[in-house]
N, C-alpha and C. Protein backbone atom coordinates (compact mmCIF):
# COMPACT_ATOMS: atom_id res chain seq x y z
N UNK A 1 -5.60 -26.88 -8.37
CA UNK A 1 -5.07 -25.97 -7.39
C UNK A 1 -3.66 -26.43 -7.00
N UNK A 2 -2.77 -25.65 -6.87
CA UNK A 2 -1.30 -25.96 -6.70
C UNK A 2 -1.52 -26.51 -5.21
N UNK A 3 -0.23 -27.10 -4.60
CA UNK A 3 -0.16 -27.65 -3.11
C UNK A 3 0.19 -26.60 -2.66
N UNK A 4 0.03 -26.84 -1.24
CA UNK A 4 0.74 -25.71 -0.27
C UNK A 4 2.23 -25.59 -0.37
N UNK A 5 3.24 -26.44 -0.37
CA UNK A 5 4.43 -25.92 -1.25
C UNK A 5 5.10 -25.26 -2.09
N UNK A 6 3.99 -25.84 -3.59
CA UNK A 6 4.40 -24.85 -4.47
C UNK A 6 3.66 -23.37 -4.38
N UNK A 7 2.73 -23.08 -3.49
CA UNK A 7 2.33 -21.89 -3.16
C UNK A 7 3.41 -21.18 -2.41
N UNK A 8 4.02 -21.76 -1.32
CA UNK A 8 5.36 -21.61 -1.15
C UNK A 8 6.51 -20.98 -1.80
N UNK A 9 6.56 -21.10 -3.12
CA UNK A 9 7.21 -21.06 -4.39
C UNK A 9 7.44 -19.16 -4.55
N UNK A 10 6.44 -18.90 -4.00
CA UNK A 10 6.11 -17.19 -3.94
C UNK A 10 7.02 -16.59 -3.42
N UNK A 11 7.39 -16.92 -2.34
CA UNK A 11 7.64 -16.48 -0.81
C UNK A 11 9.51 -16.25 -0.99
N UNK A 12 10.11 -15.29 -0.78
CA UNK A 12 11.06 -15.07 -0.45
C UNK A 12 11.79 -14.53 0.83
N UNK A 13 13.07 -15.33 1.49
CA UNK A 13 13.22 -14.40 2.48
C UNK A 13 13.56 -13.12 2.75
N UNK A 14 13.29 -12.20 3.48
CA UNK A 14 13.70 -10.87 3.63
C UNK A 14 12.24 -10.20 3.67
N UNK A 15 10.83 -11.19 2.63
CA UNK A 15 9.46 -10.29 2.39
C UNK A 15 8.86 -10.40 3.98
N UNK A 16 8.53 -8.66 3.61
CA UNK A 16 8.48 -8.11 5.43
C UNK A 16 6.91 -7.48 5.26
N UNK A 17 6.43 -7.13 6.20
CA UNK A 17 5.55 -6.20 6.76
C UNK A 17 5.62 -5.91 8.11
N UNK A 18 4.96 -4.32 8.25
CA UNK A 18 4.61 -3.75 9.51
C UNK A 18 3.44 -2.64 9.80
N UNK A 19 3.01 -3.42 10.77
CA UNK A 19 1.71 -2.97 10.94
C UNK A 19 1.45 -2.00 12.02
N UNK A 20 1.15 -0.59 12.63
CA UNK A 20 1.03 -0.24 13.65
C UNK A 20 -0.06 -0.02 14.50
N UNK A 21 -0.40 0.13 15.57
CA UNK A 21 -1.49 0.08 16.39
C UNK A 21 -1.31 0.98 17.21
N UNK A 22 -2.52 1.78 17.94
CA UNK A 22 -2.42 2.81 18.77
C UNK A 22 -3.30 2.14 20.22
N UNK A 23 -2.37 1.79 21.20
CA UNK A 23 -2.51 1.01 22.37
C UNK A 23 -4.07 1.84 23.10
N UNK A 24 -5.31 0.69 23.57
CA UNK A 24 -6.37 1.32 23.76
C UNK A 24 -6.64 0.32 24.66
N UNK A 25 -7.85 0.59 26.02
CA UNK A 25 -8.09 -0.44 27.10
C UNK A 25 -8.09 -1.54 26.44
N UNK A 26 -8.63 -1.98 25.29
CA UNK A 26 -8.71 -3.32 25.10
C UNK A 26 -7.21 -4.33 24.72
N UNK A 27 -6.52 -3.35 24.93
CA UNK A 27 -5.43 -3.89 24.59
C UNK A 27 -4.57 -4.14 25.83
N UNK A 28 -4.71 -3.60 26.86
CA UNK A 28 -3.88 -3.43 27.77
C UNK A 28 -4.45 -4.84 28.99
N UNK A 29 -3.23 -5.07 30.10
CA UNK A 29 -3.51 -6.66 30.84
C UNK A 29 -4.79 -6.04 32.10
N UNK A 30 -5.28 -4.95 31.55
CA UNK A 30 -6.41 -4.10 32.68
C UNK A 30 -7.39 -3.87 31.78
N UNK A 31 -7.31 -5.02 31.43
CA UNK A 31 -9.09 -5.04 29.91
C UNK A 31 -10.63 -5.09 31.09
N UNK A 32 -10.18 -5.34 31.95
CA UNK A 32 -11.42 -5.79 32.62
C UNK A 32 -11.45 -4.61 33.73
N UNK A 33 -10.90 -3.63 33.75
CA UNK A 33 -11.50 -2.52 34.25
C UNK A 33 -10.98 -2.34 35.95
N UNK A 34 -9.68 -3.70 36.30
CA UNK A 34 -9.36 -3.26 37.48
C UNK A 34 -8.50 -2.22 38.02
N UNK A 35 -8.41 -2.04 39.06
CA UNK A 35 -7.35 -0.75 39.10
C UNK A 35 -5.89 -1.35 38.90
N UNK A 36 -5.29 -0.55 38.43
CA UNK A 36 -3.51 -1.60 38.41
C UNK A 36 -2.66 -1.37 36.71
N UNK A 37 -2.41 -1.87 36.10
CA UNK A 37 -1.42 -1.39 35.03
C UNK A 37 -2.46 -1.54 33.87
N UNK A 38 -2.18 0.24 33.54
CA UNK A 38 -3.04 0.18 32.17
C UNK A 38 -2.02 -0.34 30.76
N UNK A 39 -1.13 -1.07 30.48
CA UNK A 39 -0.27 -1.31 29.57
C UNK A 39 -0.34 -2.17 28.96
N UNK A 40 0.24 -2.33 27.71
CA UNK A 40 -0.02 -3.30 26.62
C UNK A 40 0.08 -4.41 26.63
N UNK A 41 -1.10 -5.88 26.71
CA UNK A 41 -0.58 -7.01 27.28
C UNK A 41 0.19 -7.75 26.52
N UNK A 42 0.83 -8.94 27.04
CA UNK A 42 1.63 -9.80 25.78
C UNK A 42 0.90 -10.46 24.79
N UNK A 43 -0.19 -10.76 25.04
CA UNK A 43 -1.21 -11.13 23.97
C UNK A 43 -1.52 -10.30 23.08
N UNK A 44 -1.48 -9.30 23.35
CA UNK A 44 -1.99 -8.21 22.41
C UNK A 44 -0.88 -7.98 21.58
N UNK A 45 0.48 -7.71 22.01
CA UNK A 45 1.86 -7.28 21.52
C UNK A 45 1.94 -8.79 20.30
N UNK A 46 1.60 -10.25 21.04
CA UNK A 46 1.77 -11.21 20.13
C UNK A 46 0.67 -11.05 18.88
N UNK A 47 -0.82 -10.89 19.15
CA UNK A 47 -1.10 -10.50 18.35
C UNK A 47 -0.85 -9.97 17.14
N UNK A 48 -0.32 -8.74 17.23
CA UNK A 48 -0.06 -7.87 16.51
C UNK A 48 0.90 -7.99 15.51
N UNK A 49 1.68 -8.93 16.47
CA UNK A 49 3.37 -9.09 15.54
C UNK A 49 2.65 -10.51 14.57
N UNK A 50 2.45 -11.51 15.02
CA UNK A 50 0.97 -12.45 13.85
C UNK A 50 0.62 -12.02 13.11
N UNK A 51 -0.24 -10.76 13.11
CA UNK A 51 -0.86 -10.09 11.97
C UNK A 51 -0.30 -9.55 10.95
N UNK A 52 1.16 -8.87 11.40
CA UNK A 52 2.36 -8.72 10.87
C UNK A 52 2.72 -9.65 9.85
N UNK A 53 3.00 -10.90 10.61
CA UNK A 53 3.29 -12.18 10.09
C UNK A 53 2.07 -12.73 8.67
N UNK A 54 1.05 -12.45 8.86
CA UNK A 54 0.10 -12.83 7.80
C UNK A 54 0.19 -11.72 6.62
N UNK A 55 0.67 -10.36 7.44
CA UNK A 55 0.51 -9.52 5.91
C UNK A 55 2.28 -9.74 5.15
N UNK A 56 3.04 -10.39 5.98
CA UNK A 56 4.63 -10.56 5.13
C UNK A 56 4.20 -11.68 3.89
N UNK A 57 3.19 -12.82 4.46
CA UNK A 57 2.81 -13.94 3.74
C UNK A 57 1.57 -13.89 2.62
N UNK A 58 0.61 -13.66 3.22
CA UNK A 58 -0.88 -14.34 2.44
C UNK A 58 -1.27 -13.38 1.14
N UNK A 59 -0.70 -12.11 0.84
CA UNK A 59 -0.95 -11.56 0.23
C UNK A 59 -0.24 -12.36 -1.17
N UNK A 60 0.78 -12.84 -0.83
CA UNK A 60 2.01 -13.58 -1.99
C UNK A 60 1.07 -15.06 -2.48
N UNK A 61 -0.04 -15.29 -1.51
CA UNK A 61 -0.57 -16.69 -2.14
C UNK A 61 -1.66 -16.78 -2.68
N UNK A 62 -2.23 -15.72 -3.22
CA UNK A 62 -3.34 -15.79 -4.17
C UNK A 62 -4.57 -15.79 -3.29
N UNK A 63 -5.62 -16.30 -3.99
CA UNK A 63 -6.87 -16.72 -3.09
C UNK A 63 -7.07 -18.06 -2.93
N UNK A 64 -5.98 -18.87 -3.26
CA UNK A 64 -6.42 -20.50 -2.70
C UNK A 64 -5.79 -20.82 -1.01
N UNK A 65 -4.69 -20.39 -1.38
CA UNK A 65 -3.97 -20.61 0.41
C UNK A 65 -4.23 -19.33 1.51
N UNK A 66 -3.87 -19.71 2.78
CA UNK A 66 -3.56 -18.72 3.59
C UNK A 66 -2.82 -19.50 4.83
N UNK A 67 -2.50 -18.84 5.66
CA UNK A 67 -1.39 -19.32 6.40
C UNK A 67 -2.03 -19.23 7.98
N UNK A 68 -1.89 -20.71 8.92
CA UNK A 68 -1.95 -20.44 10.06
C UNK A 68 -0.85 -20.74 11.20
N UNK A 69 -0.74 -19.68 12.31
CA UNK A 69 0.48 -19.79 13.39
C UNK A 69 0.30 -21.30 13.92
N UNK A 70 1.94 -21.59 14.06
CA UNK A 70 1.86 -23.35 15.06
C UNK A 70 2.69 -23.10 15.99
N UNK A 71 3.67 -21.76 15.98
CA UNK A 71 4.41 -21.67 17.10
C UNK A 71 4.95 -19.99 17.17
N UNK A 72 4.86 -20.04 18.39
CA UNK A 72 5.66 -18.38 19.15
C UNK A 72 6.81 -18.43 20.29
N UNK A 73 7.32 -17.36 19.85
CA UNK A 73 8.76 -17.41 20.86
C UNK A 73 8.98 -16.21 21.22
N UNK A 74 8.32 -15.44 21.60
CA UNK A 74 8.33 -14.09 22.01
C UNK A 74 9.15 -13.48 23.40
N UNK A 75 9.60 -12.95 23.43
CA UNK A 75 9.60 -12.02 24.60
C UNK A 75 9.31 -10.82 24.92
N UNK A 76 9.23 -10.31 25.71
CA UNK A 76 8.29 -8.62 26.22
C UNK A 76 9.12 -8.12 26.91
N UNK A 77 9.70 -6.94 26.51
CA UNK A 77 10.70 -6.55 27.21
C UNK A 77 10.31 -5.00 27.96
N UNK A 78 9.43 -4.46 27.46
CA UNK A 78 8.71 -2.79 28.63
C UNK A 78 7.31 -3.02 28.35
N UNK A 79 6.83 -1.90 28.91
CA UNK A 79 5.70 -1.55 28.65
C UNK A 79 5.77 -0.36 28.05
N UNK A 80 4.07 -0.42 27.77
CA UNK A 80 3.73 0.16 26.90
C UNK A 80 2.36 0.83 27.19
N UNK A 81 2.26 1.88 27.63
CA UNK A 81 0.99 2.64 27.86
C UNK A 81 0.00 3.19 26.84
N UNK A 82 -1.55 2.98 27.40
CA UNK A 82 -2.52 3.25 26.67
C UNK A 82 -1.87 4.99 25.93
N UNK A 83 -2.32 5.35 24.76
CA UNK A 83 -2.38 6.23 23.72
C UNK A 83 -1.12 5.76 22.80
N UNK A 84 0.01 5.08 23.81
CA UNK A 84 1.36 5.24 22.59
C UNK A 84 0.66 4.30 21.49
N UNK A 85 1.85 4.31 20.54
CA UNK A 85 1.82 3.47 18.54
C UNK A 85 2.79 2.77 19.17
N UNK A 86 2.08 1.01 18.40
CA UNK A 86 3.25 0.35 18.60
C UNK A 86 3.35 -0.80 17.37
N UNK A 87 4.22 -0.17 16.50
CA UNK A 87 4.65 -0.88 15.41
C UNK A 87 4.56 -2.52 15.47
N UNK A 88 4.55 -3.26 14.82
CA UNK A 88 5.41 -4.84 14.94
C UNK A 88 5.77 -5.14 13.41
N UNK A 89 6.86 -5.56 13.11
CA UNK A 89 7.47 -5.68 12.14
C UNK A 89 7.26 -7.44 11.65
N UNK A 90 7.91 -8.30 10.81
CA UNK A 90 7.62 -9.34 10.37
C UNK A 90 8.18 -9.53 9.03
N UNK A 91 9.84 -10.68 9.49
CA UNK A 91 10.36 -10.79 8.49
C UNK A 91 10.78 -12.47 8.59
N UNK A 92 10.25 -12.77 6.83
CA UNK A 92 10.44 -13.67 6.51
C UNK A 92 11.95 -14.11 6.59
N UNK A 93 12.33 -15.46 7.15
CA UNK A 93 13.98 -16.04 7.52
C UNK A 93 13.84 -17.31 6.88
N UNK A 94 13.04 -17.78 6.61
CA UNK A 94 13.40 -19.55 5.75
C UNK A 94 11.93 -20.13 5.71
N UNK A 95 12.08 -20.97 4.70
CA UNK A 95 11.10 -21.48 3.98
C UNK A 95 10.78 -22.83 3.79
N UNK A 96 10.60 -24.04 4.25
CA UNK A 96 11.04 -25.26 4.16
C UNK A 96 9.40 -26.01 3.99
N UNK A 97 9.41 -26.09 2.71
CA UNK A 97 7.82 -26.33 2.14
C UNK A 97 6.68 -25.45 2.59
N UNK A 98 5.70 -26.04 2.83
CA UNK A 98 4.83 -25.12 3.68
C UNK A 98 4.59 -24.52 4.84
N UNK A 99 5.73 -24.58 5.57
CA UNK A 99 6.59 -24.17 6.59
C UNK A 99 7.10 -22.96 6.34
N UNK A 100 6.88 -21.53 7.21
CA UNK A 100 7.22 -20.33 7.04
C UNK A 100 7.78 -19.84 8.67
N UNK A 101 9.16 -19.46 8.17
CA UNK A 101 9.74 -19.39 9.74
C UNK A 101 9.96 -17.39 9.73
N UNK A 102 9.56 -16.84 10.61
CA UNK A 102 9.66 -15.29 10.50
C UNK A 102 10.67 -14.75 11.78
N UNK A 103 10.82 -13.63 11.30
CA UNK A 103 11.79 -13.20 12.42
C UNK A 103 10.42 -12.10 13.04
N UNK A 104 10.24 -11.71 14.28
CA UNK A 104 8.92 -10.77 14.70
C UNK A 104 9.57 -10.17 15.75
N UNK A 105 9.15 -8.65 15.79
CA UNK A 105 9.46 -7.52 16.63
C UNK A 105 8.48 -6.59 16.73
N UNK A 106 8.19 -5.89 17.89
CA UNK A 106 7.85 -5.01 18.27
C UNK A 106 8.58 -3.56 18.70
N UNK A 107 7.97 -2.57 18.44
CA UNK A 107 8.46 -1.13 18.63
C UNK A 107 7.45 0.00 19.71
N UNK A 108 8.08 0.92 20.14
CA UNK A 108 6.86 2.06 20.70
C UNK A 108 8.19 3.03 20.36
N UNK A 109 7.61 3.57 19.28
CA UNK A 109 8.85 5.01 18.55
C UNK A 109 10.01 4.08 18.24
N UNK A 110 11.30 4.38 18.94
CA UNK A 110 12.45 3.85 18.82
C UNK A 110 12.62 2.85 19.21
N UNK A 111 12.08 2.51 20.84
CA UNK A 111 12.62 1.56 21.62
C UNK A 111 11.51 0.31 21.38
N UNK A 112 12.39 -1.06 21.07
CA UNK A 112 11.89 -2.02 21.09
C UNK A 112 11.73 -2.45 22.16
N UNK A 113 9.99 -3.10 22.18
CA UNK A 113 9.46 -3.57 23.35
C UNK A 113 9.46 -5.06 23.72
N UNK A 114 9.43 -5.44 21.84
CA UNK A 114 9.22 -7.63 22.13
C UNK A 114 9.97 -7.48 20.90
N UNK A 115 10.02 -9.06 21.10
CA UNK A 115 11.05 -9.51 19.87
C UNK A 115 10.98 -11.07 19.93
N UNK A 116 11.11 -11.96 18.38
CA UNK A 116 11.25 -13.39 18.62
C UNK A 116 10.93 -14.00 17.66
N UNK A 117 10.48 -15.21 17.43
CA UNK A 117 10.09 -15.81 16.51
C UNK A 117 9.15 -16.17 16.03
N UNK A 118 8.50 -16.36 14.91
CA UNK A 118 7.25 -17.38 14.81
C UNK A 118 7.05 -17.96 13.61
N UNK A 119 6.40 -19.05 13.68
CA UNK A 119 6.08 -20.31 12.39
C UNK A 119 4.70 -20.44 11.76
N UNK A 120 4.41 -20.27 10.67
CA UNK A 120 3.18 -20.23 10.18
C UNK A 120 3.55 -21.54 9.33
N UNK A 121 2.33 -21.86 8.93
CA UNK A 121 2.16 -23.36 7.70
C UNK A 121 1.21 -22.55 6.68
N UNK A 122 1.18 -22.85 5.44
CA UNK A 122 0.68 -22.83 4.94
C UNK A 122 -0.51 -23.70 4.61
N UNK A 123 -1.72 -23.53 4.31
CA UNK A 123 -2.70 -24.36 4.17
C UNK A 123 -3.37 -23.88 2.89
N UNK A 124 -4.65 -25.17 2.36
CA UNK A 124 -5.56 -24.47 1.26
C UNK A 124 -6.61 -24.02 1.99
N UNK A 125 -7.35 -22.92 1.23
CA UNK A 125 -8.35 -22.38 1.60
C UNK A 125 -9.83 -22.71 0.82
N UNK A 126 -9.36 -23.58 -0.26
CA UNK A 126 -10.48 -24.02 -1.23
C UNK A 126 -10.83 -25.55 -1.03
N UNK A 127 -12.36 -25.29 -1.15
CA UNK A 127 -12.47 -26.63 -0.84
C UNK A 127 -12.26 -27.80 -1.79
């Protein structure tokens, strides 16, 4: 099985994905049913832009590796109310062994809501 590096070897910068989601109670910081802001929480928004982040990567590494987050740098800049779509984008910026550094954003239509960074590693998945 190759190392997590040369699995690495795949990966170019600029390889992107985006994933969209249609904002629902479970998503919003009023998951638990109190009265007060039904809108999209930052966990959820980070979420999303992660998942982003795994489909720019793991698809490029076969079935031995896959990749897990070690760091986020996000910010949240509106809200975002239950029914809207809210895109998150995920673009690969540098590569430094099994080290994957992404650029991550969020959307609702036009206007961007979050935006920032995040770091995945690559790991094996075989035992």
């Amino acid at each position: 099985m190759p190392s997590a590096d040369a699995a690495a070897q795949a990966l170019s910068p600029g390889m992107s994905a985006s994933l969209d989601q249609r904002v629902e109670q479970q998503h919003t910081i009023n998951r638990t049913g109190k009265p007060g802001a039904d809108v999209l929480s930052t966990p959820a928004m980070i979420m999303l832009m992660e998942q982003a982040a795994i489909e720019a990567i793991d698809p490029h590494l076969g079935g031995t590796h896959a990749t897990v987050g070690f760091h986020v740098d996000v910010k949240h800049f509106a809200p975002t109310p239950i029914g809207a779509t809210v895109t998150a984008t995920a673009e690969i910026t540098e590569i430094d062994g099994a080290k994957v550094s992404l650029s991550v954003a969020a959307f609702e239509g036009d206007k961007q809501i979050g935006a920032g960074s995040h770091r995945r590693a690559i790991i094996s998945i075989e035992d």
